[in-house]
C-alpha atoms as a PDB file:
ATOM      1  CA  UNK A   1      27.427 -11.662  20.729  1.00  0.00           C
ATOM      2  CA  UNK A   2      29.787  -9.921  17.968  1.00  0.00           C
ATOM      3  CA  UNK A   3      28.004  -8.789  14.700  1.00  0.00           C
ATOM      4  CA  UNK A   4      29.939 -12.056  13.196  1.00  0.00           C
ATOM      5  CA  UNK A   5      28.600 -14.383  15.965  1.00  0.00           C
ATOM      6  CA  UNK A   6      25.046 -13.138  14.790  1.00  0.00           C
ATOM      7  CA  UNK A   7      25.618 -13.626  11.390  1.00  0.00           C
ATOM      8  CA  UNK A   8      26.513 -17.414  12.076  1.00  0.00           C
ATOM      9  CA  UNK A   9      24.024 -17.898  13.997  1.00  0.00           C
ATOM     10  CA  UNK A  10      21.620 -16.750  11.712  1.00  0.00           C
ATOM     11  CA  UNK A  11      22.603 -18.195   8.963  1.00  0.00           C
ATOM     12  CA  UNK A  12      22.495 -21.640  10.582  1.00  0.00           C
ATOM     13  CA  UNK A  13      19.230 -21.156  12.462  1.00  0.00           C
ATOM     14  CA  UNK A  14      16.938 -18.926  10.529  1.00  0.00           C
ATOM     15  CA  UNK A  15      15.439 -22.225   8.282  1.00  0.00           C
ATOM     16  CA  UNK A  16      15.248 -24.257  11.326  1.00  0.00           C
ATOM     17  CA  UNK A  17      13.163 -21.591  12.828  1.00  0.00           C
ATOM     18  CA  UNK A  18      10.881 -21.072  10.145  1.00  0.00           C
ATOM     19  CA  UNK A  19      10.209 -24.771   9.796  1.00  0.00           C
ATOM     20  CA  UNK A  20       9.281 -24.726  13.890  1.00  0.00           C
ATOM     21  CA  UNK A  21       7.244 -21.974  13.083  1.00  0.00           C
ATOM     22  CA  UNK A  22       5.704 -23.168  10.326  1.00  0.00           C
ATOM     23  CA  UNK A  23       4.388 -26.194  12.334  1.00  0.00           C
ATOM     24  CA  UNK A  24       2.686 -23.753  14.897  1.00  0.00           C
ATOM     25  CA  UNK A  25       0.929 -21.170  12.466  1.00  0.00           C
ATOM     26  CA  UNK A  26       0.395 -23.698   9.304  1.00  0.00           C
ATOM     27  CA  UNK A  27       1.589 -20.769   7.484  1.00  0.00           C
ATOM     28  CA  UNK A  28       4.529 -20.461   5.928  1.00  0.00           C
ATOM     29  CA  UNK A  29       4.271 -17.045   5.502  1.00  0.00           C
ATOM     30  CA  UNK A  30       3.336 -16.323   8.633  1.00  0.00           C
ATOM     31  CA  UNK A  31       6.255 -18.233   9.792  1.00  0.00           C
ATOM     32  CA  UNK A  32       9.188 -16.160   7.809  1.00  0.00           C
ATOM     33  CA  UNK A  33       7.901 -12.567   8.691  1.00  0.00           C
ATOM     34  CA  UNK A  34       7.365 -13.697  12.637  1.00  0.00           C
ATOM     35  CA  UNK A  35      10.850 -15.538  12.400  1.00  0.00           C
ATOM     36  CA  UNK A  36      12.562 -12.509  10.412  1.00  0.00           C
ATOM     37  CA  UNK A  37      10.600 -10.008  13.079  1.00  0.00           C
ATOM     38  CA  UNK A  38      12.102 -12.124  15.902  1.00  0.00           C
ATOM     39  CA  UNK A  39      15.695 -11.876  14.483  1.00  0.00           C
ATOM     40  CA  UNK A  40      15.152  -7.945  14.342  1.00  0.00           C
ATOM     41  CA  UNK A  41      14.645  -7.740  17.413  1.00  0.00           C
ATOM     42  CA  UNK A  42      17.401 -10.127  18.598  1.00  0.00           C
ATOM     43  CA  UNK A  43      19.744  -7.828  16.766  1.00  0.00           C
ATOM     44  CA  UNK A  44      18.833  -5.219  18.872  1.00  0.00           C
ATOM     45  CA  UNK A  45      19.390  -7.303  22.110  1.00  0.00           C
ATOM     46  CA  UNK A  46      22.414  -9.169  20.476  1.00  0.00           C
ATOM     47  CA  UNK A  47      25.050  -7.688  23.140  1.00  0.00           C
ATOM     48  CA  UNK A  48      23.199  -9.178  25.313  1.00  0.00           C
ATOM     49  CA  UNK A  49      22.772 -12.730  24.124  1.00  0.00           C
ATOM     50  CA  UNK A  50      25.155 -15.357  24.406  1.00  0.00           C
ATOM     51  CA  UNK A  51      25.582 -18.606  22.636  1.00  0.00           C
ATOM     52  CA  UNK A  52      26.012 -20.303  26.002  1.00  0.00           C
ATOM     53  CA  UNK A  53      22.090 -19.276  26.808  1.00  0.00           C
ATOM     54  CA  UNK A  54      20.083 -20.397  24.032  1.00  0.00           C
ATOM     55  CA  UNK A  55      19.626 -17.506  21.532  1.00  0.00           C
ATOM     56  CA  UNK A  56      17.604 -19.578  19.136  1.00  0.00           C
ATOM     57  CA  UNK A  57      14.793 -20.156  21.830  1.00  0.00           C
ATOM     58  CA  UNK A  58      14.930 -16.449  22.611  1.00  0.00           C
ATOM     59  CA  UNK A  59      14.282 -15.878  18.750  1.00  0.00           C
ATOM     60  CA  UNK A  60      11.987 -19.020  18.867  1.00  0.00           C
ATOM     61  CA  UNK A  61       9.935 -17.658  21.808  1.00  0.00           C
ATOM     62  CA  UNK A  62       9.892 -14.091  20.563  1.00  0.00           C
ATOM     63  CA  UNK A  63       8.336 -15.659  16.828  1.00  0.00           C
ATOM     64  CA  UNK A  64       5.769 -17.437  19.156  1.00  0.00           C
ATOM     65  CA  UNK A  65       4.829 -14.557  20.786  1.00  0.00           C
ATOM     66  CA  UNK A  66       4.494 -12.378  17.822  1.00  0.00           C
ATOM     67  CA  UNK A  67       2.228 -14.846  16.009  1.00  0.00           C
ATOM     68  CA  UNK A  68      -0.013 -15.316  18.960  1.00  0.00           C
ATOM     69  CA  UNK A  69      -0.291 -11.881  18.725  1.00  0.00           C
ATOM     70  CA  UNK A  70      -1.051 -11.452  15.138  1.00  0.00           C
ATOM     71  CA  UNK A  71      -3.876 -14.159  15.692  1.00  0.00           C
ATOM     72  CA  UNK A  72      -5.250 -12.605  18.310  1.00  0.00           C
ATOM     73  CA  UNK A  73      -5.796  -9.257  16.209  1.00  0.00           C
ATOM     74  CA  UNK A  74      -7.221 -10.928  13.161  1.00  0.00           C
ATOM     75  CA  UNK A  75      -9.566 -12.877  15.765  1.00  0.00           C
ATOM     76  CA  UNK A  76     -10.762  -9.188  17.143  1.00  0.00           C
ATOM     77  CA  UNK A  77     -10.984  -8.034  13.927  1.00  0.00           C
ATOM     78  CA  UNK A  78     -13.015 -10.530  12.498  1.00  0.00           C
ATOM     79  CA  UNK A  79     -15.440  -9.878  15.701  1.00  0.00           C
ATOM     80  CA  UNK A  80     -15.475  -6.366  14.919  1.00  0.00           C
ATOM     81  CA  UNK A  81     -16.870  -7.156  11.441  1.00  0.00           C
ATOM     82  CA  UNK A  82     -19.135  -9.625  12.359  1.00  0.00           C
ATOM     83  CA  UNK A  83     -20.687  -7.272  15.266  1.00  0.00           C
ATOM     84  CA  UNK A  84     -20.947  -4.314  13.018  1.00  0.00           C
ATOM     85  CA  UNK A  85     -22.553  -6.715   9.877  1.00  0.00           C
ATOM     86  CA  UNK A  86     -22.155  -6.939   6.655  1.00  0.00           C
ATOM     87  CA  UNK A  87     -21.091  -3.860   4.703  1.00  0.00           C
ATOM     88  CA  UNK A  88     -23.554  -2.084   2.775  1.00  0.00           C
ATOM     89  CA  UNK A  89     -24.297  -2.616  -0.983  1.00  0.00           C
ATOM     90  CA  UNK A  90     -22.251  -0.256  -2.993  1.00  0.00           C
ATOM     91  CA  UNK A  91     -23.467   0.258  -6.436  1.00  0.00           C
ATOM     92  CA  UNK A  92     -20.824   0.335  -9.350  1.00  0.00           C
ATOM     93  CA  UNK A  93     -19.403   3.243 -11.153  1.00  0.00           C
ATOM     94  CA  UNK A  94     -21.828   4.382 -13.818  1.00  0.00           C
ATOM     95  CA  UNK A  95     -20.750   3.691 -17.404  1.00  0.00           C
ATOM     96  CA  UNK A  96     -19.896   7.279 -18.008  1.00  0.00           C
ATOM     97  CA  UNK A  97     -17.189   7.429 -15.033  1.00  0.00           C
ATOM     98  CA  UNK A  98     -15.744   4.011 -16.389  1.00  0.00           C
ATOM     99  CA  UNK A  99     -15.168   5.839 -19.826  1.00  0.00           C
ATOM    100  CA  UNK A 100     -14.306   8.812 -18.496  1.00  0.00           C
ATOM    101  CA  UNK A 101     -11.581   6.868 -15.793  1.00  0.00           C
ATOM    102  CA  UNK A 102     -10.327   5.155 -19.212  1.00  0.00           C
ATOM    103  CA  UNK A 103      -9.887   7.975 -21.379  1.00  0.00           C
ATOM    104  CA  UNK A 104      -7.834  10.167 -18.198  1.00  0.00           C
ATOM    105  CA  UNK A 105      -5.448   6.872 -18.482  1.00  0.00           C
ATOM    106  CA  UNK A 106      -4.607   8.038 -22.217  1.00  0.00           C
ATOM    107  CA  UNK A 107      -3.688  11.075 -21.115  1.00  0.00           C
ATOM    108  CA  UNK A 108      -0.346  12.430 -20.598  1.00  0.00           C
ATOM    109  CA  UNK A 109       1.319  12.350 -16.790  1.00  0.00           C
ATOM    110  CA  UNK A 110       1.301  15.809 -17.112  1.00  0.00           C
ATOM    111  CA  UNK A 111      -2.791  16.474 -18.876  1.00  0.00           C
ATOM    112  CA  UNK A 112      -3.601  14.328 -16.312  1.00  0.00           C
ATOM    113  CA  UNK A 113      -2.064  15.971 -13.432  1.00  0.00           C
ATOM    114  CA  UNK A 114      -3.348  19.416 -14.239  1.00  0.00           C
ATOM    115  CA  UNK A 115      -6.984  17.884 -15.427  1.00  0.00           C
ATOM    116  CA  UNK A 116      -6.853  16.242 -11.715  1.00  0.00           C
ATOM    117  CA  UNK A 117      -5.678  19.385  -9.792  1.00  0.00           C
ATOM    118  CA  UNK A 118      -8.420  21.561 -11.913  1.00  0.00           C
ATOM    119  CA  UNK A 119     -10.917  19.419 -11.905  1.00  0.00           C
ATOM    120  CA  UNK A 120     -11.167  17.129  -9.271  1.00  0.00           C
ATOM    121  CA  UNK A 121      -8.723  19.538  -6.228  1.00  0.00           C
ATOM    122  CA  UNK A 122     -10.861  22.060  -7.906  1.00  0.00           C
ATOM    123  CA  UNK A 123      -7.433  24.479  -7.668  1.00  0.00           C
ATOM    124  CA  UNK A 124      -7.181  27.285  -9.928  1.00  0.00           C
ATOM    125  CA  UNK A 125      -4.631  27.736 -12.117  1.00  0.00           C
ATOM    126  CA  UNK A 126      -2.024  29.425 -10.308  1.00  0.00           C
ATOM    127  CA  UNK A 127      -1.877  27.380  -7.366  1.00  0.00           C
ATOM    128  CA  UNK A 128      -1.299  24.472  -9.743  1.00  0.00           C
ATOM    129  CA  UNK A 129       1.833  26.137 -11.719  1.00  0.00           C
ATOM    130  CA  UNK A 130       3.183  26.552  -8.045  1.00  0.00           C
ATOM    131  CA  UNK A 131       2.487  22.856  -7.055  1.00  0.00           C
ATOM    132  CA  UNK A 132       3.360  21.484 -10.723  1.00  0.00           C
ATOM    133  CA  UNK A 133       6.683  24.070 -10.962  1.00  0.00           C
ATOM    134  CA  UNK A 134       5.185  24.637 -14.526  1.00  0.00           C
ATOM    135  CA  UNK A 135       4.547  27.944 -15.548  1.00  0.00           C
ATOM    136  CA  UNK A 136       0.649  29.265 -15.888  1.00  0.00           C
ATOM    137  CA  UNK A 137       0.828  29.219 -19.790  1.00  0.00           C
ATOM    138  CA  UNK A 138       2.102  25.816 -19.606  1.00  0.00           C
ATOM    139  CA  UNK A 139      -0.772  24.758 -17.230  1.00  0.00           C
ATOM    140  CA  UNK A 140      -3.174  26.053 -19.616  1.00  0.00           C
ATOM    141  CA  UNK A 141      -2.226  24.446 -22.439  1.00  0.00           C
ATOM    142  CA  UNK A 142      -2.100  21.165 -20.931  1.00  0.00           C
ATOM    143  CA  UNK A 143      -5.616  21.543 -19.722  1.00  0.00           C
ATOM    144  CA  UNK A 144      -6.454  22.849 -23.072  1.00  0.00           C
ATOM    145  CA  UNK A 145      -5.056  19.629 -24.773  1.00  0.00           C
ATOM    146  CA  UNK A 146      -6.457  17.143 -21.829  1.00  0.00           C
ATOM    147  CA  UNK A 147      -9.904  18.510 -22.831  1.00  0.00           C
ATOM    148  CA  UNK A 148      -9.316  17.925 -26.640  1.00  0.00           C
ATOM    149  CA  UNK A 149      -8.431  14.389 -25.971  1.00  0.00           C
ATOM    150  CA  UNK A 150     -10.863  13.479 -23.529  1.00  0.00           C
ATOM    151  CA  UNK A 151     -13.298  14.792 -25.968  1.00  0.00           C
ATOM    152  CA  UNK A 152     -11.925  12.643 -28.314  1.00  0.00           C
ATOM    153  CA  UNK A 153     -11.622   9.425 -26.369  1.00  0.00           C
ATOM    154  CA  UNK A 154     -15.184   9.671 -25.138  1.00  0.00           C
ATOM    155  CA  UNK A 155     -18.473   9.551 -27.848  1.00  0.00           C
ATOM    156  CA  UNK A 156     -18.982  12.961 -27.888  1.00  0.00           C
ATOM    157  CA  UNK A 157     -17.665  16.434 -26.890  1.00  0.00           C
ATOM    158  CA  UNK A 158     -20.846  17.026 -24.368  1.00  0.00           C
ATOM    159  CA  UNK A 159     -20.720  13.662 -22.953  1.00  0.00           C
ATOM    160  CA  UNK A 160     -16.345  14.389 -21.990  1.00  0.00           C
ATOM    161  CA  UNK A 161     -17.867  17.815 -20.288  1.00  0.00           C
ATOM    162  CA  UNK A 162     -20.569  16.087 -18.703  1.00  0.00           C
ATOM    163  CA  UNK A 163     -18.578  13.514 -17.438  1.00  0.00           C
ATOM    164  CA  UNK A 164     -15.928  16.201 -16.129  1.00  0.00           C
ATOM    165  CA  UNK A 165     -18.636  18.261 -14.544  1.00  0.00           C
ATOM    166  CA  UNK A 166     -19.401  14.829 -12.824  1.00  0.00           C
ATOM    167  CA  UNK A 167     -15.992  14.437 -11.025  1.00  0.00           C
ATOM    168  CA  UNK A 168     -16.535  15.080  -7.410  1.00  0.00           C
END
């Protein structure tokens, strides 16, 4: 099949496809990735199909496959979390970290980046001029700044160090 032939038959098959496919998962969805999945691969094999053999139930039979298969690894996957349980309670972020979380968003791209590399990569300040491409002054200053305006956006000076001493 020519990259034309493919093309028409594509373009004349792909909705009846996803409609067949629809039917079997009762997801449409579901049906247009398998059915667009099935097509990849059927452009991969398409010197080798012919019009005279039935590409569309090559494409159709491919889609079937690959939804059977995508049920079958939800269906292990839900056993996997039903044998291991429910997941263990997780207890929210503590006020502070939600403040603290909020007032790094205020930042600039680049206060942020360095205040992340410091604080968080724990990287000193060389290594992040080499990873930024900023110069060592320039990393300085925009820690310098990111501490000012954290200190700012949180209630008070002790509680923005706190809070960055708190970063893991």
């Amino acid at each position: 099949m020519t990259e034309e032939e493919f093309t028409d038959f594509y373009s004349h098959s792909v909705r009846r496809l996803t409609g067949q496919l629809y039917l079997v998962t009762g997801d449409l969805h579901e049906a247009q990735d398998v059915v667009q999945e099935a097509f990849v691969r059927a452009w991969g094999h398409r010197r080798s199909l012919d019009r005279d053999h039935a590409p569309e139930a090559w494409v159709r039979t491919v889609a079937g496959r690959l939804a059977i298969s995508r049920w079958r690894r939800a269906r292990t996957a839900a056993r996997a979390w039903r044998r291991h349980g429910e997941p263990a309670d997780v207890a929210g972020p503590d006020p502070g970290t939600v403040d603290l979380a909020a007032a790094l968003r205020r930042l600039s791209e680049r206060q942020r980046l360095c205040a992340a590399l410091f604080y968080v990569c724990d990287l000193p300040l060389d290594r992040i001029a080499d990873e930024t491409g900023m110069a060592p002054g320039t990393v300085k200053a925009h820690l310098s700044r990111a501490r000012a305006a954290l200190a700012q956006h949180l209630d008070t000076p002790s509680e923005a160090e706190e809070n960055i001493d708190a970063l893991p």
